[in-house]
Protein backbone atom coordinates (compact mmCIF):
# COMPACT_ATOMS: atom_id res chain seq x y z
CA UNK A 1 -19.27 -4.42 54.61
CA UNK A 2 -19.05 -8.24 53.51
CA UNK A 3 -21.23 -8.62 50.27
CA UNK A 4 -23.86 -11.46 50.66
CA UNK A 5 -22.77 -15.08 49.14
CA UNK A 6 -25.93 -14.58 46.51
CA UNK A 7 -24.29 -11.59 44.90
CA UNK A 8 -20.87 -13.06 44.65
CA UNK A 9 -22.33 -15.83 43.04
CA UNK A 10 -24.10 -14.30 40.34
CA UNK A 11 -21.76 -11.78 39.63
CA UNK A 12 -18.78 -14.88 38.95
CA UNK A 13 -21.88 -16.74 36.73
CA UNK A 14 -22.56 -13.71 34.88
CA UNK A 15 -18.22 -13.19 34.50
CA UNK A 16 -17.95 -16.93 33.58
CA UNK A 17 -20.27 -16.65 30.94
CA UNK A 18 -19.03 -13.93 29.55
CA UNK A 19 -15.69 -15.31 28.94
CA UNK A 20 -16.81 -18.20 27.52
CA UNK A 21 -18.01 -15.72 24.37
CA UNK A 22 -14.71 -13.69 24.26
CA UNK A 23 -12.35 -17.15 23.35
CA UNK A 24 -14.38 -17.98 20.13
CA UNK A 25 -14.82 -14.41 19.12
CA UNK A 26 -10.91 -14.55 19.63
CA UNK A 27 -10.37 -17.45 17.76
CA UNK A 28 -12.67 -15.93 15.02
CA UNK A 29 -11.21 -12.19 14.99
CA UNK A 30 -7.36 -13.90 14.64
CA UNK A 31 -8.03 -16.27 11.26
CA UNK A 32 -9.23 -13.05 9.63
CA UNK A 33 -6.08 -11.21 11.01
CA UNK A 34 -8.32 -8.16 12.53
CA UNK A 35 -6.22 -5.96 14.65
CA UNK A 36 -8.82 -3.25 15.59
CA UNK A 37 -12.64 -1.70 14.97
CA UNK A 38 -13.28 -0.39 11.73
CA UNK A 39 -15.08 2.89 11.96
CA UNK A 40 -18.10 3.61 9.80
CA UNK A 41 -16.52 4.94 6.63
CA UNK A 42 -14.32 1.98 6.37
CA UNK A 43 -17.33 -0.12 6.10
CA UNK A 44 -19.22 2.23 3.43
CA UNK A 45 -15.88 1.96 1.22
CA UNK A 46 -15.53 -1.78 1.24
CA UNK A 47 -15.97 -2.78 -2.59
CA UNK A 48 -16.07 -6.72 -3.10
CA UNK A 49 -16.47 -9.45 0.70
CA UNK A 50 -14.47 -8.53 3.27
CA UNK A 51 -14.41 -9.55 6.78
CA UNK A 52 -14.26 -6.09 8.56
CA UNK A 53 -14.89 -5.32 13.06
CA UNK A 54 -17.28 -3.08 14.47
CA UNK A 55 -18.34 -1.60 17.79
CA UNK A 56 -22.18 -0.48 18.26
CA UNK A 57 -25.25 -0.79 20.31
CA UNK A 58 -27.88 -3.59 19.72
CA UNK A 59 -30.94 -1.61 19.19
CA UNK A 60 -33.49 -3.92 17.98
CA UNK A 61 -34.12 -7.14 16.14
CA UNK A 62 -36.36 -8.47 13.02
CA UNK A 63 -37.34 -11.42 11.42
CA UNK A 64 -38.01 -11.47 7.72
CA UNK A 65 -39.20 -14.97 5.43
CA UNK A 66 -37.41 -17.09 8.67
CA UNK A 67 -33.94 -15.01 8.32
CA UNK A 68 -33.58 -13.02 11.75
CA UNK A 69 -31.00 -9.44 11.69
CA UNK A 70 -30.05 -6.62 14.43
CA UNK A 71 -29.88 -3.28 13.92
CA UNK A 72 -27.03 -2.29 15.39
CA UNK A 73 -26.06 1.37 15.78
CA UNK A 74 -22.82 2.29 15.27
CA UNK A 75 -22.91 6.12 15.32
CA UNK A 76 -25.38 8.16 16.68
CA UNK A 77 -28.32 8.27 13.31
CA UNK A 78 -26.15 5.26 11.81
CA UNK A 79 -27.33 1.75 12.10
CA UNK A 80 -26.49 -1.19 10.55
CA UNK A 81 -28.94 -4.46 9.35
CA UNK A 82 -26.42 -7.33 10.63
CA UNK A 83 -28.10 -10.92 9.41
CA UNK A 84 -27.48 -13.74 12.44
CA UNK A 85 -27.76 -17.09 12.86
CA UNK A 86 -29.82 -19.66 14.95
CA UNK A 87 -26.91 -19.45 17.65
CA UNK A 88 -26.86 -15.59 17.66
CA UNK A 89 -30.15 -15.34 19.95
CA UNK A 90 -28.23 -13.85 22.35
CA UNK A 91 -27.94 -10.43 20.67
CA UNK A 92 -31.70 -10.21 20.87
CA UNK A 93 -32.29 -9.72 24.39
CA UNK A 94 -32.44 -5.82 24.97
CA UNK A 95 -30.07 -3.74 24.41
CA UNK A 96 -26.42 -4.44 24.62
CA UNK A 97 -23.17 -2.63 23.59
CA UNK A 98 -21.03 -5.08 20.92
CA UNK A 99 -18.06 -6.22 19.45
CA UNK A 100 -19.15 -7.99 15.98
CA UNK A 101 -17.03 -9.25 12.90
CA UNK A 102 -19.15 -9.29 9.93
CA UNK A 103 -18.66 -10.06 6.39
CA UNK A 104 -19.47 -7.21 3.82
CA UNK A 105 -20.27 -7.93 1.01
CA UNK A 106 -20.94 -5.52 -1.96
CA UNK A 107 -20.78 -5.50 -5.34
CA UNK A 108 -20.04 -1.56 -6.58
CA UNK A 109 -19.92 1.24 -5.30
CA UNK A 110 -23.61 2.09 -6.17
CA UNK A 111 -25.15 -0.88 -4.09
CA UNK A 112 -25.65 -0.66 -0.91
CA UNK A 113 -23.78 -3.46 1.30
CA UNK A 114 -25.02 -6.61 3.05
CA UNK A 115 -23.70 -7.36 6.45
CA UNK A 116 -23.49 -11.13 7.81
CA UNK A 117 -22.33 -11.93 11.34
CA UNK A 118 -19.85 -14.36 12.10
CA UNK A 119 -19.12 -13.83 15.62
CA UNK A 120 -20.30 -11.03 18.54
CA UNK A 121 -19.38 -10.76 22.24
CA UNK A 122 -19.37 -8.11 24.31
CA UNK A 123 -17.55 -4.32 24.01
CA UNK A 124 -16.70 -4.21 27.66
CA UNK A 125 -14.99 -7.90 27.42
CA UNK A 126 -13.26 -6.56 24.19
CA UNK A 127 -12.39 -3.33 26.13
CA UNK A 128 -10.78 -5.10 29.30
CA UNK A 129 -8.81 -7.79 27.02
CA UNK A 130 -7.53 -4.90 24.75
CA UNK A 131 -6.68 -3.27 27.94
CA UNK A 132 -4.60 -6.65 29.14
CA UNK A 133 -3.04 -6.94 26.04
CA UNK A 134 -1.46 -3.37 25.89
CA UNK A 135 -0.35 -3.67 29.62
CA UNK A 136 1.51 -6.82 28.80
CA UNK A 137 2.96 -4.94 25.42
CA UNK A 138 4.36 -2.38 27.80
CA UNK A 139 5.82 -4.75 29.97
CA UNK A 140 7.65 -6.02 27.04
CA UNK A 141 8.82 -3.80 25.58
CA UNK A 142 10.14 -1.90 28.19
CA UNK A 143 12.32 -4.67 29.15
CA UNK A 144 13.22 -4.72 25.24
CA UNK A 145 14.14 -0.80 24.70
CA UNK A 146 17.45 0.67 24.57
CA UNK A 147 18.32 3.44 26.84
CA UNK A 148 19.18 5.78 24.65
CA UNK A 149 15.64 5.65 22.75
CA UNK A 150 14.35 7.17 26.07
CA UNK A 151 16.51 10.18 25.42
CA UNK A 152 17.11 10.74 21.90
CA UNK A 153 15.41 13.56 21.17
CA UNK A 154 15.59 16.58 18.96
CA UNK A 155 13.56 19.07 20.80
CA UNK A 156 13.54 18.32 24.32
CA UNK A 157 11.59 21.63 25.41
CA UNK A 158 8.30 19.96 23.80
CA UNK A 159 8.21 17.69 26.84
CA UNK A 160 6.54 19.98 29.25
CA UNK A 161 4.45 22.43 26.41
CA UNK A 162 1.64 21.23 24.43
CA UNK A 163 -0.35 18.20 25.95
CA UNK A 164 0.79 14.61 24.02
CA UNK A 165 -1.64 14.02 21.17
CA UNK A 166 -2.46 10.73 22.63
CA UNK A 167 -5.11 10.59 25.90
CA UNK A 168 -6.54 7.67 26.38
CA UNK A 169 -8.22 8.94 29.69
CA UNK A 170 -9.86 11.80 27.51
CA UNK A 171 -13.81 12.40 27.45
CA UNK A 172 -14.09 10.82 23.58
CA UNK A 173 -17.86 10.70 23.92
CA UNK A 174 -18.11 14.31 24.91
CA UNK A 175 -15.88 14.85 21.63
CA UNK A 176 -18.03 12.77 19.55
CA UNK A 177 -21.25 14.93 20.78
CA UNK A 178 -19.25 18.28 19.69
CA UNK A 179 -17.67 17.44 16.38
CA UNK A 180 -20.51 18.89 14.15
CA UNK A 181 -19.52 22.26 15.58
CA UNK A 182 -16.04 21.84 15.23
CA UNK A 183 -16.24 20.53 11.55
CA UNK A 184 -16.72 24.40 9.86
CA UNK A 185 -13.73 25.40 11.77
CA UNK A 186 -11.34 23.06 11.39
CA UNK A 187 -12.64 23.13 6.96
CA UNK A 188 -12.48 26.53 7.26
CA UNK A 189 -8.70 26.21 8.62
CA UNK A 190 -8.11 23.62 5.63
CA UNK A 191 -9.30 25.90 2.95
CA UNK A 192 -7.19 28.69 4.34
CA UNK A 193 -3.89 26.27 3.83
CA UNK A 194 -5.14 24.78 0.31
CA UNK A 195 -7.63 27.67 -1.09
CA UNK A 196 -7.87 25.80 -4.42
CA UNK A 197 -9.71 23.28 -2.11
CA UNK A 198 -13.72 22.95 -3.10
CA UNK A 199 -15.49 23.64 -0.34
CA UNK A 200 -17.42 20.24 -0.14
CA UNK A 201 -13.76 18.48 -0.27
CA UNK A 202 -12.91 20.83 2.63
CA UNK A 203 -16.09 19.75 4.74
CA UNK A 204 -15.60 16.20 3.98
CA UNK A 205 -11.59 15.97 4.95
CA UNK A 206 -12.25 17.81 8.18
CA UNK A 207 -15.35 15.63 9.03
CA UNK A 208 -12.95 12.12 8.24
CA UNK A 209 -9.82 13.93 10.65
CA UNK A 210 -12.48 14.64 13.53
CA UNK A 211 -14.13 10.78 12.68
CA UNK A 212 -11.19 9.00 12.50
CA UNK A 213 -9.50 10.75 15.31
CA UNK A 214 -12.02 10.60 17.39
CA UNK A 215 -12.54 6.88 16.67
CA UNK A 216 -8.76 6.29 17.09
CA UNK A 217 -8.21 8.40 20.38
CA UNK A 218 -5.69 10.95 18.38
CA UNK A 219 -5.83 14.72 19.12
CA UNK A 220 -7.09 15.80 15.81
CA UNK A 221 -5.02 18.74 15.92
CA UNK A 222 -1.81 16.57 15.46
CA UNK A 223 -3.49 14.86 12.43
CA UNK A 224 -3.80 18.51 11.05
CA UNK A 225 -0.15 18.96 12.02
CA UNK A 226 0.70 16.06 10.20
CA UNK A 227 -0.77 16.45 7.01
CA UNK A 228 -0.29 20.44 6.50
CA UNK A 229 3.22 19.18 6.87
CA UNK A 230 2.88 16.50 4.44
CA UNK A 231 0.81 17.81 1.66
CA UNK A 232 0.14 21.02 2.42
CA UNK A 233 -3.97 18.83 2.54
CA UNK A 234 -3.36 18.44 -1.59
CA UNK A 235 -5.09 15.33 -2.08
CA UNK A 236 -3.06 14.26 -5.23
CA UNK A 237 -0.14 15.48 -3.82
CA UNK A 238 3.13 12.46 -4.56
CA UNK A 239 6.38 12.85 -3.60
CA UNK A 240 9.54 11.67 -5.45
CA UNK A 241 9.49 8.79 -3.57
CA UNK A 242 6.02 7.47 -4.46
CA UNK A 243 4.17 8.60 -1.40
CA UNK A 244 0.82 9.55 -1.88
CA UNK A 245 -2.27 11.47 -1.09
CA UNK A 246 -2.94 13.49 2.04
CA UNK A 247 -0.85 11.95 4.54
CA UNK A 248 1.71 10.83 1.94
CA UNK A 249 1.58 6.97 2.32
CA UNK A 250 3.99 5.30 0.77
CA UNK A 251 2.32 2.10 -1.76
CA UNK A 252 3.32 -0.70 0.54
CA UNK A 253 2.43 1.09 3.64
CA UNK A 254 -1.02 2.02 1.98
CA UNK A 255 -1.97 -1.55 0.91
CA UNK A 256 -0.82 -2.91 4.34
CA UNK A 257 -3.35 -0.81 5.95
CA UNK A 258 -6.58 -1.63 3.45
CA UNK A 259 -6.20 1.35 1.27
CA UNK A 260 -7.52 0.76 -2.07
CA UNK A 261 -7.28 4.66 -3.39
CA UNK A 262 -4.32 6.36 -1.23
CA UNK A 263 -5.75 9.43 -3.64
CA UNK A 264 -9.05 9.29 -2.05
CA UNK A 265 -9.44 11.93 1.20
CA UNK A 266 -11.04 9.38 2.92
CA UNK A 267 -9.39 6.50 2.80
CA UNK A 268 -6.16 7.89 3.10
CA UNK A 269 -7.14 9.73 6.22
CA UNK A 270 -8.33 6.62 7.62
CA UNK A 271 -4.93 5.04 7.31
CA UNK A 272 -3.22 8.03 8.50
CA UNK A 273 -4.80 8.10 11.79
CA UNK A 274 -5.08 4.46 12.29
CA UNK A 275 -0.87 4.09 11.58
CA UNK A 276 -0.16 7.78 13.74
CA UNK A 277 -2.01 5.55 16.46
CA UNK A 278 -0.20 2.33 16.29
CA UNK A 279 3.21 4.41 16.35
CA UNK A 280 2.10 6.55 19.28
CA UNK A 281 1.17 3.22 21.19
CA UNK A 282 4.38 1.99 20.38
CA UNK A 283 6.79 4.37 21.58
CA UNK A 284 4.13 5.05 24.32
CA UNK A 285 4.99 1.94 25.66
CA UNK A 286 8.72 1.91 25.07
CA UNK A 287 8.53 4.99 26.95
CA UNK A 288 6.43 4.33 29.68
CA UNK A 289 5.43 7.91 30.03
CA UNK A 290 2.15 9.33 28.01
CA UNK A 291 2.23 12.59 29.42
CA UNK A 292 5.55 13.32 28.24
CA UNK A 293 6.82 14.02 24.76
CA UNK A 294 9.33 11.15 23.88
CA UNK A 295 7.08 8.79 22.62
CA UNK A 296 5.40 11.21 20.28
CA UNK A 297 8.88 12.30 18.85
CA UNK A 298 9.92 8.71 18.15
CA UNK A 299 6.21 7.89 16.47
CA UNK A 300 6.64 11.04 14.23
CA UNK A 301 10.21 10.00 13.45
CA UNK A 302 8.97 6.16 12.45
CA UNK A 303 6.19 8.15 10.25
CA UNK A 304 8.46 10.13 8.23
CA UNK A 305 11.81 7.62 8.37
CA UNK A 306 10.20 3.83 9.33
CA UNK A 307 9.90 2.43 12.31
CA UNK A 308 12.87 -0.14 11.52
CA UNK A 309 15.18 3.06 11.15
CA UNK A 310 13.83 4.33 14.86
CA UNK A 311 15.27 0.27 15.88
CA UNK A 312 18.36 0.39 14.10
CA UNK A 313 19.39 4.00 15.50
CA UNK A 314 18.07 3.63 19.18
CA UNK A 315 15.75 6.57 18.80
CA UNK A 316 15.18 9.73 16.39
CA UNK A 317 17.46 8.61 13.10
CA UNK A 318 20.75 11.41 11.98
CA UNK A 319 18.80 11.88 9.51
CA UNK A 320 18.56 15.94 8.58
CA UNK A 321 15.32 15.69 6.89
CA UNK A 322 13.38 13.51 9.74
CA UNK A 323 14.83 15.72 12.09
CA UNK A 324 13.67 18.22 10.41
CA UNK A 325 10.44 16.46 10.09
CA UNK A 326 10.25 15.93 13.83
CA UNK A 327 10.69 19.55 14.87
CA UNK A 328 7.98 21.07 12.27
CA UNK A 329 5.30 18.91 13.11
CA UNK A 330 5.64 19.63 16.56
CA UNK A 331 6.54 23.38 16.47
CA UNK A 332 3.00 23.08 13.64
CA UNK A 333 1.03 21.09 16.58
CA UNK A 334 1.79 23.33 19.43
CA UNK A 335 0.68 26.55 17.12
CA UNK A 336 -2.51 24.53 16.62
CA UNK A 337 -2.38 24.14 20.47
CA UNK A 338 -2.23 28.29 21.72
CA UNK A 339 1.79 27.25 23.19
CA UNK A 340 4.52 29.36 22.60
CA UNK A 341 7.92 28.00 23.39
């Protein structure tokens, strides 16, 4: 059935205006060199101003001596008080799911932040360019990757066991809903790996792995993999090498990602996840396939070995101890899973 002329036309008004918020925001979101959405803890770390993304829901608005804010919820029960300007009426109008860049600013650790707006479109704009920009990543790098990083693998009987600990098509916000009842269990599992854990340090690294995961789109299960294999979850744990914390991140590695204390649970977790997801992209795309099991391989090789050594070798490195690397992780992941080989 033809759609009437009227509804065309409003619906390419509405899409025209629209887009005419995204190129700004753009513009906005690439001088501060943002790359993705900061989740919640992120923000209640930042010490100092820093220009920092989020993602929430416009629930209301107020107006206090002539200065106008939105309270924008970011997490179900968690809201923030976002000051706008004169041009930012907009975000007033009902409620409306957000992109926003704000600057934080906060003096110590015992005052509570100030948020600023500097520029807001919409999530679903955000969502579909995001979307855009990953298909044309794929694209090019699968024109760019060697054969034989398709098929470099050291364990090729992972490719049709556990599912791959990246899904974008999963049900995240049914996830979200559940994570209070799979915190206990998954500290519970923690404490029985590192019993000199407290049990309040327990509760609040398995609450940042099911956050950040969640937030990220990473089975959390893999996270666990990942750091059991790294630190045995010993937050002070450093290797010879200088790697540190939880997910042993080396110092550069650790400032590149915003990580002021690589010591503190939190913060290292947060860069954990956020660089396990940027590998598993990746290789995700260099593979083409994310229901197989090559692209994980190669993103827990660049983990242990760099992703420059992955480039230089065409796939896994001949390395014995990333190998080795490799094939725990995965034989720790599947355990985690219920799959036996």
């Amino acid at each position: 059935m033809a759609r009437p002329l009227g509804l065309w036309l409003v619906s390419l008004l509405l899409f025209s205006g629209h887009a005419q918020e995204l190129e700004p925001y753009l513009r906005v979101r690439a001088a501060h060199k943002i790359k993705a959405a900061t989740p919640i803890a992120g923000l209640e770390l930042a010490v100092g101003k820093r220009v920092l993304e989020v993602e929430g829901t416009v629930v209301g608005s107020i107006a206090v001596d002539g200065q106008r804010s939105i309270l924008m919820e970011v997490e179900p029960g968690r809201s923030l008080v976002v000051a706008i300007g004169e041009g930012d009426g907009w975000l007033t109008r009902g409620q409306l799911r957000i992109r926003a860049i704000v600057e934080v600013r906060r003096e110590s650790e015992l005052v509570t932040p100030t948020y600023r707006l500097l520029a807001a479109t919409y999530a679903s704009l955000m969502a579909r360019w995001e979307a855009e920009q990953r298909a044309q990543q794929a694209v090019r790098a699968a024109q760019a990757t060697p054969r034989n990083a398709r098929t470099h693998t050291p364990n090729s009987r992972a490719k049709r066991s556990a599912p791959p600990p990246l899904n974008p098509a999963a049900d995240w916000d049914t996830f979200r809903a559940r994570m209070h009842q799979y915190q206990p269990i998954y500290a519970q599992f923690i404490r029985r790996v590192n019993p000199r854990l407290p049990k309040q340090q327990a509760d609040e690294i398995a609450w940042a792995i099911l956050r950040f995961s969640a937030h990220y789109g990473v089975d959390p299960r893999f996270i666990v993999a990942i750091v059991l294999v790294e630190s045995g979850f010993n937050p002070n744990a450093t290797s010879r090498k200088g790697a540190a914390g939880l997910g042993q991140l080396m110092p550069a590695t650790a400032r590149g990602l915003g990580i002021v204390d690589p010591y503190d649970p939190v913060q290292n977790l947060h860069g954990t996840v956020r660089l396990v997801r940027g590998h598993l992209e990746k290789y995700w795309a260099q593979t083409g396939d994310p229901n197989g099991w090559d692209h994980v391989i190669l993103a827990l090789a660049a983990y242990n070995a760099g992703s420059g050594a992955v480039r230089r070798h065409g796939g896994v490195p001949p390395y014995k101890e990333t190998q080795n690397y490799v094939r725990k992780v995965i034989q720790v992941y599947k355990q985690l899973c219920g799959v036996r080989d």
